[in-house]
C-alpha atoms as a PDB file:
ATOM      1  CA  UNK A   1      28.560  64.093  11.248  1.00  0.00           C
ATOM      2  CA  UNK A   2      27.694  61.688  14.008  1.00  0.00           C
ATOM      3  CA  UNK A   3      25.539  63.245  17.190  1.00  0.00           C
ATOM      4  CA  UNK A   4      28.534  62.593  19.169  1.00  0.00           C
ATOM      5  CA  UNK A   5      31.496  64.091  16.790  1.00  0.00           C
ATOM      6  CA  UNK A   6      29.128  67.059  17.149  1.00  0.00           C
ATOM      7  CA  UNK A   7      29.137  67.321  20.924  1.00  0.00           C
ATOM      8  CA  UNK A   8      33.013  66.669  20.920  1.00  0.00           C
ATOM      9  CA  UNK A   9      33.509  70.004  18.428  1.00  0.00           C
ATOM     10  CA  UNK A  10      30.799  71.837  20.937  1.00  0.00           C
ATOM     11  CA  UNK A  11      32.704  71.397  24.010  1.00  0.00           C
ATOM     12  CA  UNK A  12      36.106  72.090  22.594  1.00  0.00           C
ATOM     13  CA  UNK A  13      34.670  75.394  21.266  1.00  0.00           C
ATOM     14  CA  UNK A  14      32.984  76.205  24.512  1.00  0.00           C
ATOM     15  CA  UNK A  15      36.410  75.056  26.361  1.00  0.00           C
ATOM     16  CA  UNK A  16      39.004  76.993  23.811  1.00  0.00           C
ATOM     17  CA  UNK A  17      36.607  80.238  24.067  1.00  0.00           C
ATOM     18  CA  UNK A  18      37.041  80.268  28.041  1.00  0.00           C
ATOM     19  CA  UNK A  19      40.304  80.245  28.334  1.00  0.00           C
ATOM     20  CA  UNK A  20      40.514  83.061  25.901  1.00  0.00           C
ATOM     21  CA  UNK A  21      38.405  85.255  27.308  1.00  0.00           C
ATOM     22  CA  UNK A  22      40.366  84.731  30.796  1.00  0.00           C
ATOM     23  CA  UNK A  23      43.846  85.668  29.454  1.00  0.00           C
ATOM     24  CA  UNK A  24      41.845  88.851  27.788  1.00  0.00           C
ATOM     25  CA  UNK A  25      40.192  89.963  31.751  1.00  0.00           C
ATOM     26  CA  UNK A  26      43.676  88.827  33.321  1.00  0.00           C
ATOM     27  CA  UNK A  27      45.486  91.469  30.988  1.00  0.00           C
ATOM     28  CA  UNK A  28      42.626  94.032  31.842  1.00  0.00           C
ATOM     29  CA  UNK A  29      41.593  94.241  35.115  1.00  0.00           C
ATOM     30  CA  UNK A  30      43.271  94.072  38.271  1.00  0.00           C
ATOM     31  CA  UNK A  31      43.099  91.316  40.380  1.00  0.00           C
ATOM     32  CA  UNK A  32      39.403  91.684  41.891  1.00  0.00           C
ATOM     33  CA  UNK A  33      37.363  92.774  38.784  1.00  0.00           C
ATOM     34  CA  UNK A  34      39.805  89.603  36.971  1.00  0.00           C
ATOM     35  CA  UNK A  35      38.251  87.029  39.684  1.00  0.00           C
ATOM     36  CA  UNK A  36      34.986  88.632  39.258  1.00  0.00           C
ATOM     37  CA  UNK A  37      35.421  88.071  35.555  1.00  0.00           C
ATOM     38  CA  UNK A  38      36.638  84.005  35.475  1.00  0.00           C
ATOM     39  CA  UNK A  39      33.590  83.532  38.110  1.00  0.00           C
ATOM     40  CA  UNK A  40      31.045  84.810  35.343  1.00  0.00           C
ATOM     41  CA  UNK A  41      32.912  82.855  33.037  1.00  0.00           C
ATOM     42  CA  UNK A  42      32.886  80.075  35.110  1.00  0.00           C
ATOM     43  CA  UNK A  43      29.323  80.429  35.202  1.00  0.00           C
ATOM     44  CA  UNK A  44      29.253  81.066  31.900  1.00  0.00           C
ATOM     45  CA  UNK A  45      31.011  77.913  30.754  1.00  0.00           C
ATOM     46  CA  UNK A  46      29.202  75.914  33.217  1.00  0.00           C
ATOM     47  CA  UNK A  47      25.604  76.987  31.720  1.00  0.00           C
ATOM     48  CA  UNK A  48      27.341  76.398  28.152  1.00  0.00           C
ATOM     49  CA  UNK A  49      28.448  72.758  29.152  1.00  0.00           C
ATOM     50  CA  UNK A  50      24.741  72.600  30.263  1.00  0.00           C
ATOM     51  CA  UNK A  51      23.606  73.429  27.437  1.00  0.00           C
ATOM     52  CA  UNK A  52      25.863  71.295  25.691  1.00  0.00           C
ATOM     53  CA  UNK A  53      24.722  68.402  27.861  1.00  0.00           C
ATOM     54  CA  UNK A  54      20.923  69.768  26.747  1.00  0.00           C
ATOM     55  CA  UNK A  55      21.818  69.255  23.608  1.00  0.00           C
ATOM     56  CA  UNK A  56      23.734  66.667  23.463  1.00  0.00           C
ATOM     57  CA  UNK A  57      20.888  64.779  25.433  1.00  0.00           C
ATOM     58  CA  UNK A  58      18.189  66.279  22.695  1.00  0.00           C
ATOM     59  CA  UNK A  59      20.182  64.991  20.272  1.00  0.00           C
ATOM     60  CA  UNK A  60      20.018  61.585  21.233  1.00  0.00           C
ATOM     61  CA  UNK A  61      16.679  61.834  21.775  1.00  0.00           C
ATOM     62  CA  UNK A  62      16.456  62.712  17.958  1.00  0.00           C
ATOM     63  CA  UNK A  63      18.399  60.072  16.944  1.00  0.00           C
ATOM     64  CA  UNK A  64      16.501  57.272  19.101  1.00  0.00           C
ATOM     65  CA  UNK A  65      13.017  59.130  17.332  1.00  0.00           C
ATOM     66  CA  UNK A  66      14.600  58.549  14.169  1.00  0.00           C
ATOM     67  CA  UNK A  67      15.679  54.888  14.422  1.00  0.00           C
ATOM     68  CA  UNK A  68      11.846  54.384  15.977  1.00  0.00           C
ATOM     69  CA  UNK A  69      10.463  56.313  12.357  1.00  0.00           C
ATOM     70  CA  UNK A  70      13.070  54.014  10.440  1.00  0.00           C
ATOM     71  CA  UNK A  71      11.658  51.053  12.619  1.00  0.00           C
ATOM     72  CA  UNK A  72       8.139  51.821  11.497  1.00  0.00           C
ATOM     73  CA  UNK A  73       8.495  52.542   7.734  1.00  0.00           C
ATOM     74  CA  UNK A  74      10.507  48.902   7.744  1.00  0.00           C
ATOM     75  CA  UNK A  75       7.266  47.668   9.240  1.00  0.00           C
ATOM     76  CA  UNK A  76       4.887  49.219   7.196  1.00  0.00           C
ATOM     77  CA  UNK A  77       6.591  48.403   4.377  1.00  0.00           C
ATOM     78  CA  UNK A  78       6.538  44.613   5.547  1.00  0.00           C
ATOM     79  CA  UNK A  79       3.288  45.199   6.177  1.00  0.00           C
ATOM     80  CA  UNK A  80       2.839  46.447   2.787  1.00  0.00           C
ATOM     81  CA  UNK A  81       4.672  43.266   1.066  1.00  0.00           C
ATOM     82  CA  UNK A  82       2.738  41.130   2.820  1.00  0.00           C
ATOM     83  CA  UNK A  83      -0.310  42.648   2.015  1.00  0.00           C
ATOM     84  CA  UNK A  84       0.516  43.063  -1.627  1.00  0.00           C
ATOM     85  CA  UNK A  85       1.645  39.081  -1.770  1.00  0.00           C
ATOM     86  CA  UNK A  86      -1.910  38.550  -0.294  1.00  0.00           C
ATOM     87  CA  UNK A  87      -3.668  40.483  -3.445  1.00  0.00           C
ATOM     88  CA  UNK A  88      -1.207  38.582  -5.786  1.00  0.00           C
ATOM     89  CA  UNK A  89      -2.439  35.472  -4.214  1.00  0.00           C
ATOM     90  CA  UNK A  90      -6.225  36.785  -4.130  1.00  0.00           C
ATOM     91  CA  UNK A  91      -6.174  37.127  -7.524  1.00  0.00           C
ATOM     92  CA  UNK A  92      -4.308  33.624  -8.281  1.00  0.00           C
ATOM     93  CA  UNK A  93      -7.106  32.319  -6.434  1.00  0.00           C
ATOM     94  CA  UNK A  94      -9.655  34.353  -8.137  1.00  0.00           C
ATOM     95  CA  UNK A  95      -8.673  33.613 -12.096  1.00  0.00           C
ATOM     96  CA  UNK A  96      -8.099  30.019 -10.891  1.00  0.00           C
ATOM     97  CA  UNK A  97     -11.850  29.728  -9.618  1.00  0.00           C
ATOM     98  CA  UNK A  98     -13.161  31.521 -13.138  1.00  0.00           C
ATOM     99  CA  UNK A  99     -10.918  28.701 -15.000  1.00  0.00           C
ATOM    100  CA  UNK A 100     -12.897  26.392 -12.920  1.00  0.00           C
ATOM    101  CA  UNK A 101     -16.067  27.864 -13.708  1.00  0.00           C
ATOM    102  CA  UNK A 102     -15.695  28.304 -17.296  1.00  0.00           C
ATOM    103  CA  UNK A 103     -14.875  24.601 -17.404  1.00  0.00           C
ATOM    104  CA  UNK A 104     -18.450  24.018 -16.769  1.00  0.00           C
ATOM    105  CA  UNK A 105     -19.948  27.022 -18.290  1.00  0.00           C
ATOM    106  CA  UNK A 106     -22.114  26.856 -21.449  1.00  0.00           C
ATOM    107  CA  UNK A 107     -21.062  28.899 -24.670  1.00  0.00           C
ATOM    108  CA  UNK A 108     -22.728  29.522 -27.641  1.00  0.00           C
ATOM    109  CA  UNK A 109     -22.472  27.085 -30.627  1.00  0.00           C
ATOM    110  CA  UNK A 110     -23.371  27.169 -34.471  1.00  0.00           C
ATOM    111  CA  UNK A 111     -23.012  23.878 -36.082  1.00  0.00           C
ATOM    112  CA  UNK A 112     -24.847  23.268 -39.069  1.00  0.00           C
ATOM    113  CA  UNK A 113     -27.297  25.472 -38.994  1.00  0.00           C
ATOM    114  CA  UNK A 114     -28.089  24.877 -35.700  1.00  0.00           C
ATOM    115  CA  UNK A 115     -27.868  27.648 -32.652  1.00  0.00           C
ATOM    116  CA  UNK A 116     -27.625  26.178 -29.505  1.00  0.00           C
ATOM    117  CA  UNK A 117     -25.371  26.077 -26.111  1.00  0.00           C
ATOM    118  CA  UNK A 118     -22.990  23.469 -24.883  1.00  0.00           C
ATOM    119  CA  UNK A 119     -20.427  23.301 -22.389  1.00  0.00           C
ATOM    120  CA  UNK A 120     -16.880  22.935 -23.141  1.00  0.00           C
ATOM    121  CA  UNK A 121     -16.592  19.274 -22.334  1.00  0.00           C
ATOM    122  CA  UNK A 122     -19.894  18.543 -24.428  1.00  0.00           C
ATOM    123  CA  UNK A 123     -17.883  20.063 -27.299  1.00  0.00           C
ATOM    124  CA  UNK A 124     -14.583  18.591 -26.533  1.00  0.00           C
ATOM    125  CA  UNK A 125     -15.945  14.683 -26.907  1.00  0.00           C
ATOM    126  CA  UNK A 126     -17.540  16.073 -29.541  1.00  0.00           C
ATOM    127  CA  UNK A 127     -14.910  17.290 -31.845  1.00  0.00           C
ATOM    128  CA  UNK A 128     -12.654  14.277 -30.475  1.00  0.00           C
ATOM    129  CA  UNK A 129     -15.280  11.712 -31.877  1.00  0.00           C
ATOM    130  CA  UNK A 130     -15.627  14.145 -35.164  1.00  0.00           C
ATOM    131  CA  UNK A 131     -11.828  13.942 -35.524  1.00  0.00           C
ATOM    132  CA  UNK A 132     -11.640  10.315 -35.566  1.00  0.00           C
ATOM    133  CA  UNK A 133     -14.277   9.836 -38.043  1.00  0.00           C
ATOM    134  CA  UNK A 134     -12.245  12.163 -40.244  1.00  0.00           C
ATOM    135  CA  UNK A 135      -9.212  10.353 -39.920  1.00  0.00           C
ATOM    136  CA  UNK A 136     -11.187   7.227 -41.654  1.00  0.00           C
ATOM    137  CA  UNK A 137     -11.136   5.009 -38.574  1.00  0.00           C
ATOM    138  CA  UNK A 138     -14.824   4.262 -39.132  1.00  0.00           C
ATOM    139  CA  UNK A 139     -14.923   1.252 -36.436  1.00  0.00           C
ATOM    140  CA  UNK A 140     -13.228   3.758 -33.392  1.00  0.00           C
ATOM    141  CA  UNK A 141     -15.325   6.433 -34.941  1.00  0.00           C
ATOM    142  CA  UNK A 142     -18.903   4.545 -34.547  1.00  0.00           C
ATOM    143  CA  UNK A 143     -17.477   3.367 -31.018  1.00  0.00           C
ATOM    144  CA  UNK A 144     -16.903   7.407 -30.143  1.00  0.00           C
ATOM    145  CA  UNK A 145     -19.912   8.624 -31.938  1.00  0.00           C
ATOM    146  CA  UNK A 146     -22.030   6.423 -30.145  1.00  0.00           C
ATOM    147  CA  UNK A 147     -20.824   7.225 -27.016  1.00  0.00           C
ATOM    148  CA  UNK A 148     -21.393  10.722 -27.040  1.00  0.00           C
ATOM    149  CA  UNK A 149     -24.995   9.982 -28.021  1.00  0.00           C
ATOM    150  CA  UNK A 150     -25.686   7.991 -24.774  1.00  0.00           C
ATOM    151  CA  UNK A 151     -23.657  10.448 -22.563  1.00  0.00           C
ATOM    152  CA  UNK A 152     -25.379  13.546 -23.697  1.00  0.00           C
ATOM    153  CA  UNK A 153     -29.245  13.074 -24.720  1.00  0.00           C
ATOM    154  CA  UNK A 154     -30.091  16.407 -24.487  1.00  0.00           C
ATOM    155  CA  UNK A 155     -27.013  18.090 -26.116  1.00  0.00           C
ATOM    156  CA  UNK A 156     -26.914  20.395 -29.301  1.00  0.00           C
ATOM    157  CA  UNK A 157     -24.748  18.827 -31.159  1.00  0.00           C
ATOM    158  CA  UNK A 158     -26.916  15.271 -30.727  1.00  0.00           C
ATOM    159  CA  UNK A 159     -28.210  15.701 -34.498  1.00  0.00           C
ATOM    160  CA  UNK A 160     -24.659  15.661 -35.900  1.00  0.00           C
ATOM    161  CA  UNK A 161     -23.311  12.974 -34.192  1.00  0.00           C
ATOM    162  CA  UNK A 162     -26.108  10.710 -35.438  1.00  0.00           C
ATOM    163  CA  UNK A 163     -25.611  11.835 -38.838  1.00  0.00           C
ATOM    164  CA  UNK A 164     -21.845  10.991 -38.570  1.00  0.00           C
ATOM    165  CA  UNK A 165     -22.502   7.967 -36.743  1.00  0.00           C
ATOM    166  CA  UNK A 166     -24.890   6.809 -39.247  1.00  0.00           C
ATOM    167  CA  UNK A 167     -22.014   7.705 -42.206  1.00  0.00           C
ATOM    168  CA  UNK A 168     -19.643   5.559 -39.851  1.00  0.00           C
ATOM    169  CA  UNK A 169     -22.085   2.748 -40.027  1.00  0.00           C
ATOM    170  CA  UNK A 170     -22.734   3.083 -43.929  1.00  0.00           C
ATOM    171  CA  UNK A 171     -18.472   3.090 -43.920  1.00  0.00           C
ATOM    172  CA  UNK A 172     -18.517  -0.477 -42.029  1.00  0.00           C
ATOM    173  CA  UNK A 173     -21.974  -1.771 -44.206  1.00  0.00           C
ATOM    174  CA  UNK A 174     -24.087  -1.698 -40.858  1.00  0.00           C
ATOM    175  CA  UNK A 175     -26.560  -0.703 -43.094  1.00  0.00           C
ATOM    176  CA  UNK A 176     -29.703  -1.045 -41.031  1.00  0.00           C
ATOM    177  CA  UNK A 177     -28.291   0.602 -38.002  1.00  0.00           C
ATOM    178  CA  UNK A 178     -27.288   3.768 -40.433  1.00  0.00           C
ATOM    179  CA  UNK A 179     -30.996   4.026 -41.117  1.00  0.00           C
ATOM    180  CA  UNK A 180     -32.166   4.340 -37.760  1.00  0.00           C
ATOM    181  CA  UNK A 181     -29.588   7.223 -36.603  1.00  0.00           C
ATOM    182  CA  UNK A 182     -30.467   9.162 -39.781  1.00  0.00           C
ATOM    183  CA  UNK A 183     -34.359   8.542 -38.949  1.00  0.00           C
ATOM    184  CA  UNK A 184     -33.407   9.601 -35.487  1.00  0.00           C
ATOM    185  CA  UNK A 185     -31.290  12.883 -36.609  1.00  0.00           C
ATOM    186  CA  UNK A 186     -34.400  13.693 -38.673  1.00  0.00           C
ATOM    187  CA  UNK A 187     -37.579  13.539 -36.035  1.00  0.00           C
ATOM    188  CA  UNK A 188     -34.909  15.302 -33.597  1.00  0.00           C
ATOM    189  CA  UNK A 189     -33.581  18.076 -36.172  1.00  0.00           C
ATOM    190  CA  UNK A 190     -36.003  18.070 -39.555  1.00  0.00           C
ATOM    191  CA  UNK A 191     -34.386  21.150 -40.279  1.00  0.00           C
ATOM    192  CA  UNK A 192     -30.891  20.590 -39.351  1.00  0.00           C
ATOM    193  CA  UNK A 193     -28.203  21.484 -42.020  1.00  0.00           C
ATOM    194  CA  UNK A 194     -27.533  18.572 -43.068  1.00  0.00           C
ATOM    195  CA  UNK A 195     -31.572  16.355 -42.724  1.00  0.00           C
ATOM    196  CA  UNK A 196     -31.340  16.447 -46.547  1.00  0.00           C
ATOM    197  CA  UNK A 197     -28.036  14.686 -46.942  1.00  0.00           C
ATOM    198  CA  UNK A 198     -29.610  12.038 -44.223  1.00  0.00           C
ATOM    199  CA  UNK A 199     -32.795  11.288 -46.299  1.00  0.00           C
ATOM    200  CA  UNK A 200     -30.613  10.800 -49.302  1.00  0.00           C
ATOM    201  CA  UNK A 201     -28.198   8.265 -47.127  1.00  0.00           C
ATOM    202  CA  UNK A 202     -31.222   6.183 -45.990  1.00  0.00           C
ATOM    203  CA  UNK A 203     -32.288   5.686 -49.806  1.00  0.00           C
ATOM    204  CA  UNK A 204     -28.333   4.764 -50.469  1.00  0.00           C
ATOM    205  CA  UNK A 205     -28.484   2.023 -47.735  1.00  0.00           C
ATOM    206  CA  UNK A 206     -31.673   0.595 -48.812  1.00  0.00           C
ATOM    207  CA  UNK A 207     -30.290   0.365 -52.493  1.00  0.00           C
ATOM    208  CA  UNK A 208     -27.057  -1.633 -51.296  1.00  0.00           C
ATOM    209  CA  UNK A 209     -29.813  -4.088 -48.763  1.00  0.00           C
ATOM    210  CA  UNK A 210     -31.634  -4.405 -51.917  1.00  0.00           C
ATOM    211  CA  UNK A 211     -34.675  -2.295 -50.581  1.00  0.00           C
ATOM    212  CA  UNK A 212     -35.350  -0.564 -54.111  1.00  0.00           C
ATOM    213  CA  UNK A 213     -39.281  -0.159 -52.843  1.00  0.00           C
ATOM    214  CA  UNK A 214     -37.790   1.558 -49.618  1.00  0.00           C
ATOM    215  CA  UNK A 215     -35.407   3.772 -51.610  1.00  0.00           C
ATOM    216  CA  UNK A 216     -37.960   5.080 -54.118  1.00  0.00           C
ATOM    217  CA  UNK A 217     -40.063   6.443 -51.467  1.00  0.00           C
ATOM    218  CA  UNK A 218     -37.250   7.856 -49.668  1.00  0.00           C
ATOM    219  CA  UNK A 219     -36.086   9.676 -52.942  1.00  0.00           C
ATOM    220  CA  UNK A 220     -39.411  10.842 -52.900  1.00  0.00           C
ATOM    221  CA  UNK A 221     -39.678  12.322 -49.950  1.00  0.00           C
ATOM    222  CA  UNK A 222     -36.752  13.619 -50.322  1.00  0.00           C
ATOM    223  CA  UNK A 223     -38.174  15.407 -53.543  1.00  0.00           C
ATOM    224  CA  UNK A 224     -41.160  16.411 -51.516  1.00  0.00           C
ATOM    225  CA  UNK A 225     -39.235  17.896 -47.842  1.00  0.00           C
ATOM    226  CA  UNK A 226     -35.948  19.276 -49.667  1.00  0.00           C
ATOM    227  CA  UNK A 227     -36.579  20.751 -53.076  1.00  0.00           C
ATOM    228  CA  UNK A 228     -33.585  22.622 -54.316  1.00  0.00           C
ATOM    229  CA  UNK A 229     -30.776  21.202 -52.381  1.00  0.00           C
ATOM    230  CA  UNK A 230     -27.761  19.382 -53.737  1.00  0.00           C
ATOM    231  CA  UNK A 231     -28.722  16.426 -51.882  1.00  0.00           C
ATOM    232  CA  UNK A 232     -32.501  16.345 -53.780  1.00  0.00           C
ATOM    233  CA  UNK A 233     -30.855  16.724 -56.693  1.00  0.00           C
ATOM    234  CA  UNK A 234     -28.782  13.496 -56.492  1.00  0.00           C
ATOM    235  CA  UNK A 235     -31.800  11.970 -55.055  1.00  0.00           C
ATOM    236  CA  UNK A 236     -33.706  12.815 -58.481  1.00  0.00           C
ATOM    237  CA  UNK A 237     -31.009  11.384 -60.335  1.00  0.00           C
ATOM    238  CA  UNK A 238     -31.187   8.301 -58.560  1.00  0.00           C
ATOM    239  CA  UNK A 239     -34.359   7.765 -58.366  1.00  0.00           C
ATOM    240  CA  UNK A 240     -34.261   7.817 -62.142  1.00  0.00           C
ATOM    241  CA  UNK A 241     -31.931   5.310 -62.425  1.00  0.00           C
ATOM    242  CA  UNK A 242     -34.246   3.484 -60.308  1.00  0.00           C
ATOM    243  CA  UNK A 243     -37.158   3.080 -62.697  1.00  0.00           C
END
């Protein structure tokens, strides 16, 4: 019920019961004590349409409180969008920065038995020049390979390029160039995962340039650095078929 139904059933009440009451004095008093009677209830109904009016008045003022409280929760809860769209974007901001970060941040790395750190564009060129010598382009793959090698000096994963560079360049017969990677991937790493299977593919490209003095002491050292691995025991076998 609306606040002004409400005064409408008030004064129609107050209204109804005065003209009740008048009939009731008029048919029980004489004239005097009857006037007496409609001027108290004349003052009566004049206090109640007062206090009707009070009311009335108070209730308005409720109302207008109550649109004011329904005015502020709508701002608060603006308030409270807005500020939860500014967290959402906070945090946007936030995991987009770490993205960034982690872009250039180290992480661990175990490549052939090697422990070492590298950041995740180090091992992206890395794996993309790997790939390509895998898919038997040996020509792109020496062209990749090698450019890693001059980009990153310093970088973990600098011993197993060479040694894939240098099987690119036994691939193409660049024979002497092979040699010096491998000798390079073994004064960087001697005890990389894979410095035995280097030693044995210097001694293969000296056989095919015709180096058989070069290859039997390679062999040998290979004998002498590596017992025990699959590569020295190729090595032994070829340097029998040597002599």
């Amino acid at each position: 019920m609306s606040i002004v139904t409400a005064g409408r059933y008030i004064r129609t009440a107050v209204l109804t019961a005065g003209c009740f009451t008048v009939l009731q004095a008029h048919a029980l008093f004489g004239d005097d004590e009857a006037r007496k009677a409609i001027l108290e209830l004349r003052d009566q109904v004049t206090q109640l349409r007062q206090d009707n009016t009070n009311l009335r008045r108070s209730l308005l003022d409720l109302q207008s409180q109550i649109d004011q409280v329904r005015g502020d929760v709508a701002n608060v809860r603006g308030q409270n969008e807005q500020a939860q769209r500014g967290v959402t974007d906070l945090q946007r901001a936030q995991k987009e920065w770490n993205d960034r970060i982690k872009q250039f941040e180290p992480a661990p790395i175990n490549l052939d038995g090697q422990q070492f750190s590298a950041t995740p564009a180090e091992q992206r060129d890395y794996e993309s020049a790997f790939a390509t010598f895998r898919s038997g382009d040996f020509n792109a793959a020496q062209s990749a390979l090698t450019d890693f090698v001059q980009q990153n000096p310093r970088s973990g994963y600098l011993p197993s390029a060479l040694f894939w560079l240098g099987n690119a360049q036994y691939a193409t017969k660049n024979y002497q160039e092979a040699i010096s990677n491998f000798r390079k991937q073994l004064t960087l790493a001697p005890q990389h995962g894979r410095a035995a299977d280097a030693l044995l593919s210097i001694a293969n490209c000296q056989i095919e340039l015709k180096d058989t003095k070069g290859a039997r002491a390679s062999l040998e050292e290979l004998s002498r650095t590596y017992p025990g691995t699959e590569a020295e025991k190729a090595g032994r076998e070829r340097l029998a078929r040597l002599k």
